[in-house]
C-alpha atoms as a PDB file:
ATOM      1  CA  UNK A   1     -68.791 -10.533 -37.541  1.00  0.00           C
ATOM      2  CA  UNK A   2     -65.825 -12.113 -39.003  1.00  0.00           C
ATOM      3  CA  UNK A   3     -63.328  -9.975 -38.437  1.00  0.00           C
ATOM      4  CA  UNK A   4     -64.618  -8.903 -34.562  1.00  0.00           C
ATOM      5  CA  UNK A   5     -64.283 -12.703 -33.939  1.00  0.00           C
ATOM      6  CA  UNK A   6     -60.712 -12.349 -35.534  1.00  0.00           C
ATOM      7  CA  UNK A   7     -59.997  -9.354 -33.654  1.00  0.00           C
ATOM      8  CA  UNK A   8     -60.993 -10.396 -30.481  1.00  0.00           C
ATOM      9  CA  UNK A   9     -59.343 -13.913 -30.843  1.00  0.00           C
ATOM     10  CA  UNK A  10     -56.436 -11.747 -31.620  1.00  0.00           C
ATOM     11  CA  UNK A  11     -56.307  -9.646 -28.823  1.00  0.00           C
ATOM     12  CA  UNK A  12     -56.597 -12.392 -26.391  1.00  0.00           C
ATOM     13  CA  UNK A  13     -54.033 -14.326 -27.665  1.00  0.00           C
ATOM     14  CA  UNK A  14     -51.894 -11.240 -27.641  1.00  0.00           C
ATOM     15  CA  UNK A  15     -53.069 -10.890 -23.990  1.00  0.00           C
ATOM     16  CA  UNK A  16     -52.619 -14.325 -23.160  1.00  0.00           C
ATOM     17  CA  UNK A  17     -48.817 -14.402 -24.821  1.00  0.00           C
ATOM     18  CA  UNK A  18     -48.403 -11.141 -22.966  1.00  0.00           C
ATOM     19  CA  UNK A  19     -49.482 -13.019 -19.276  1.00  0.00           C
ATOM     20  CA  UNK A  20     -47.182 -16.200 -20.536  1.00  0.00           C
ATOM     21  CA  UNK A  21     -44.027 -13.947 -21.250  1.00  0.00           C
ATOM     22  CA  UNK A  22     -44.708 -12.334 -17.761  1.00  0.00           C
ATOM     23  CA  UNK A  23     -45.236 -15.024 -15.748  1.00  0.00           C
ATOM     24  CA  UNK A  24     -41.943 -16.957 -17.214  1.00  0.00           C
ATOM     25  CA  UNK A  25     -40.046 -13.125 -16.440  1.00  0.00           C
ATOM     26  CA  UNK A  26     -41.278 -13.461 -13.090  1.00  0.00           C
ATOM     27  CA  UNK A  27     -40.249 -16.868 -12.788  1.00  0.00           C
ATOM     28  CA  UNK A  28     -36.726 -16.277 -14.031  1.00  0.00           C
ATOM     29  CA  UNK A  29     -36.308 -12.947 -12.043  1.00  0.00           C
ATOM     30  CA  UNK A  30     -37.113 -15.296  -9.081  1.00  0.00           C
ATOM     31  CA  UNK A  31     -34.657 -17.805 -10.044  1.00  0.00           C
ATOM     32  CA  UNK A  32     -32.064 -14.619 -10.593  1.00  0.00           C
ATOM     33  CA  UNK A  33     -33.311 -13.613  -7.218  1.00  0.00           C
ATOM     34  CA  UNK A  34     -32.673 -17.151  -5.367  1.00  0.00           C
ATOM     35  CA  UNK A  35     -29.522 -17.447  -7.091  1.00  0.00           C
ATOM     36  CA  UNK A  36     -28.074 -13.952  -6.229  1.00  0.00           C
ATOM     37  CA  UNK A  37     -29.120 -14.751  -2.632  1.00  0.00           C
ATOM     38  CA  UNK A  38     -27.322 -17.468  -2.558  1.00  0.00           C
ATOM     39  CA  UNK A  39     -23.872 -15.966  -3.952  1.00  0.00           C
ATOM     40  CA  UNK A  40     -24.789 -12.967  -1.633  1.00  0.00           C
ATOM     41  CA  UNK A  41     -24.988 -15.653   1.209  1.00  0.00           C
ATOM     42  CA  UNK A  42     -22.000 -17.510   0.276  1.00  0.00           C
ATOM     43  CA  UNK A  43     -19.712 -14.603   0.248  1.00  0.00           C
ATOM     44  CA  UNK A  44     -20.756 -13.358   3.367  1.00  0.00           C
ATOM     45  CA  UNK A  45     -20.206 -16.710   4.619  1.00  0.00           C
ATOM     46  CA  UNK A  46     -16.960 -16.692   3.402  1.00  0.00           C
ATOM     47  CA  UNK A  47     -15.954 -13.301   4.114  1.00  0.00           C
ATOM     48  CA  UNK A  48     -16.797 -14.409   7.759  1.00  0.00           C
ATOM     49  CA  UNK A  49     -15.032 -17.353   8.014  1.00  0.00           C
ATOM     50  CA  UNK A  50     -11.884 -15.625   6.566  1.00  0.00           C
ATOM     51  CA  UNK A  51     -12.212 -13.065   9.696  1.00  0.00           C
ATOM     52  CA  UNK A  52     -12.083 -15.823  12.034  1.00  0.00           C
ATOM     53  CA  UNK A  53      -9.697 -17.383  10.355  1.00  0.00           C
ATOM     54  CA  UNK A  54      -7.521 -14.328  10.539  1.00  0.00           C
ATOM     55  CA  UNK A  55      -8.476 -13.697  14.138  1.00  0.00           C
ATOM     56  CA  UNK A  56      -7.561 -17.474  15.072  1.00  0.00           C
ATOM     57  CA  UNK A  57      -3.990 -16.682  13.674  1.00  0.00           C
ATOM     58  CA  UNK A  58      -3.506 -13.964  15.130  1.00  0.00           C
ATOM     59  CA  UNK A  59      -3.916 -15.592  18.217  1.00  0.00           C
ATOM     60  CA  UNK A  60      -1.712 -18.088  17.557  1.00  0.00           C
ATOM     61  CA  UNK A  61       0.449 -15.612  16.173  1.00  0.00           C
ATOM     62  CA  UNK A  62       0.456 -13.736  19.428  1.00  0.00           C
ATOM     63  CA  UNK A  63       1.022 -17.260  21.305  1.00  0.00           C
ATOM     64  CA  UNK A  64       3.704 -17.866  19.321  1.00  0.00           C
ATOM     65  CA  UNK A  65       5.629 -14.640  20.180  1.00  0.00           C
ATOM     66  CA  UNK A  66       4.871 -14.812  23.816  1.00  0.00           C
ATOM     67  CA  UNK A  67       6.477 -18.245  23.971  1.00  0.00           C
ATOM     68  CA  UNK A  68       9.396 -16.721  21.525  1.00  0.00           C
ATOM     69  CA  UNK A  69       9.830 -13.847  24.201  1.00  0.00           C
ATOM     70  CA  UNK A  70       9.774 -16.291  27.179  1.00  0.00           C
ATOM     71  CA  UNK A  71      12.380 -18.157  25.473  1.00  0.00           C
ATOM     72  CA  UNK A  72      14.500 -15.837  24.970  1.00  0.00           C
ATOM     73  CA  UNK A  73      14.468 -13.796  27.940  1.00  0.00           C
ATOM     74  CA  UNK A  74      14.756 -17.519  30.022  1.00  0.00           C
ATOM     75  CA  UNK A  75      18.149 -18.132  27.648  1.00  0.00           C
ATOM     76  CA  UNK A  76      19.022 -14.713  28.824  1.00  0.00           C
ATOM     77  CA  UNK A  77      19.146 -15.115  32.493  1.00  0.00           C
ATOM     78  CA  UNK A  78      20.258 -18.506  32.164  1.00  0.00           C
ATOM     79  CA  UNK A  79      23.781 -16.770  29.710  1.00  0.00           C
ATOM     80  CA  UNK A  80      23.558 -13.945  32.783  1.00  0.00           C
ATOM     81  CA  UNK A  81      23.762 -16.385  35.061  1.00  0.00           C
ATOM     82  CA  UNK A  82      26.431 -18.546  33.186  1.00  0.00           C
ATOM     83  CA  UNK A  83      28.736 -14.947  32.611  1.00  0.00           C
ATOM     84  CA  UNK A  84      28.093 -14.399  36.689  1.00  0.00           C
ATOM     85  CA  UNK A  85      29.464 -17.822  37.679  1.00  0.00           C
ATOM     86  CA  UNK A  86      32.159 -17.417  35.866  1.00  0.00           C
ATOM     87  CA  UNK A  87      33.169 -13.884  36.892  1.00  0.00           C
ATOM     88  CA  UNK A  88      33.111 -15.004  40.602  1.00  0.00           C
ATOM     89  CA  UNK A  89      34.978 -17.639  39.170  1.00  0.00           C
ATOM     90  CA  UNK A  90      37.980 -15.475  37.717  1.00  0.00           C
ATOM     91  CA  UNK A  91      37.246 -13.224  40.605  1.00  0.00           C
ATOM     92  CA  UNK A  92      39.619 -15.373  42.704  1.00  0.00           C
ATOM     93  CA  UNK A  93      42.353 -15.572  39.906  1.00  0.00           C
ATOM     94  CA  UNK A  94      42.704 -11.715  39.040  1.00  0.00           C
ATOM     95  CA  UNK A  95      43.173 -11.112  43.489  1.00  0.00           C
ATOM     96  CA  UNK A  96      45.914 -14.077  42.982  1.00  0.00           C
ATOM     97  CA  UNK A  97      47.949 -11.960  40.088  1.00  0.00           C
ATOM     98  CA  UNK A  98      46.839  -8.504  41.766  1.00  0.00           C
ATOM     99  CA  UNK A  99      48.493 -10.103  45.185  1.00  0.00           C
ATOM    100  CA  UNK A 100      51.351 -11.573  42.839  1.00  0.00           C
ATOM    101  CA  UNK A 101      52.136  -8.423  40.937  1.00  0.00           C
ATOM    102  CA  UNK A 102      51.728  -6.258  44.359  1.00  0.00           C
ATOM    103  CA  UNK A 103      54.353  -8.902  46.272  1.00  0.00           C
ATOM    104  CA  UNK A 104      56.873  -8.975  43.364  1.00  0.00           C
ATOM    105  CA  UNK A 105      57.198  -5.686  42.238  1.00  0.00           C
ATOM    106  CA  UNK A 106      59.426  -3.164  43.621  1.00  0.00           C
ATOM    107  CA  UNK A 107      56.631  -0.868  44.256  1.00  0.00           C
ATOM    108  CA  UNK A 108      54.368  -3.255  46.140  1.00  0.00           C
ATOM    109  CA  UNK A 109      56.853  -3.763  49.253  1.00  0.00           C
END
């Protein structure tokens, strides 16, 4: 009778360790769980943020070279228009030495 008592004692605390050491797995598998849901969360979190970050600047990228085109092609005209005035300008000067050269050459009479 002994050693049924012992036996039996035995095999319930082996059964009883057995439901401890798998209930504390299943506690820390949960805690694994929660705390690989949380990374998994944070990257993705952080993965989108990055893309909008990325997207803002390329917005303001794009902005940037819009206004660096409109600059430029306004300097542009406004040089065009500069070189312009100041052909008309000369204009005048080169029919002065044309009608010079064409009155005091031999050929031009």
């Amino acid at each position: 009778m002994e050693i049924a008592k012992f036996v039996l004692t035995a095999v319930g605390t082996f059964i009883s360790v057995v439901a401890l050491s798998f209930t504390v797995f299943q506690y820390w598998r949960r805690k694994q769980d929660e705390k690989f849901d949380l990374f998994k969360k944070a990257v993705t979190d952080m993965v989108r943020e990055e893309k909008q970050n990325r997207k803002d600047s390329d917005t303001e990228h794009d902005k940037r070279l819009r206004d660096l085109e409109n600059t430029m092609a306004q300097r542009f005209e406004s040089r065009l228009s500069v070189m312009e005035g100041e052909l008309k300008g000369i204009k005048s000067i080169f029919h002065s030495i044309e009608n010079w050269f064409i009155s005091n050459t031999p050929g031009g009479k």
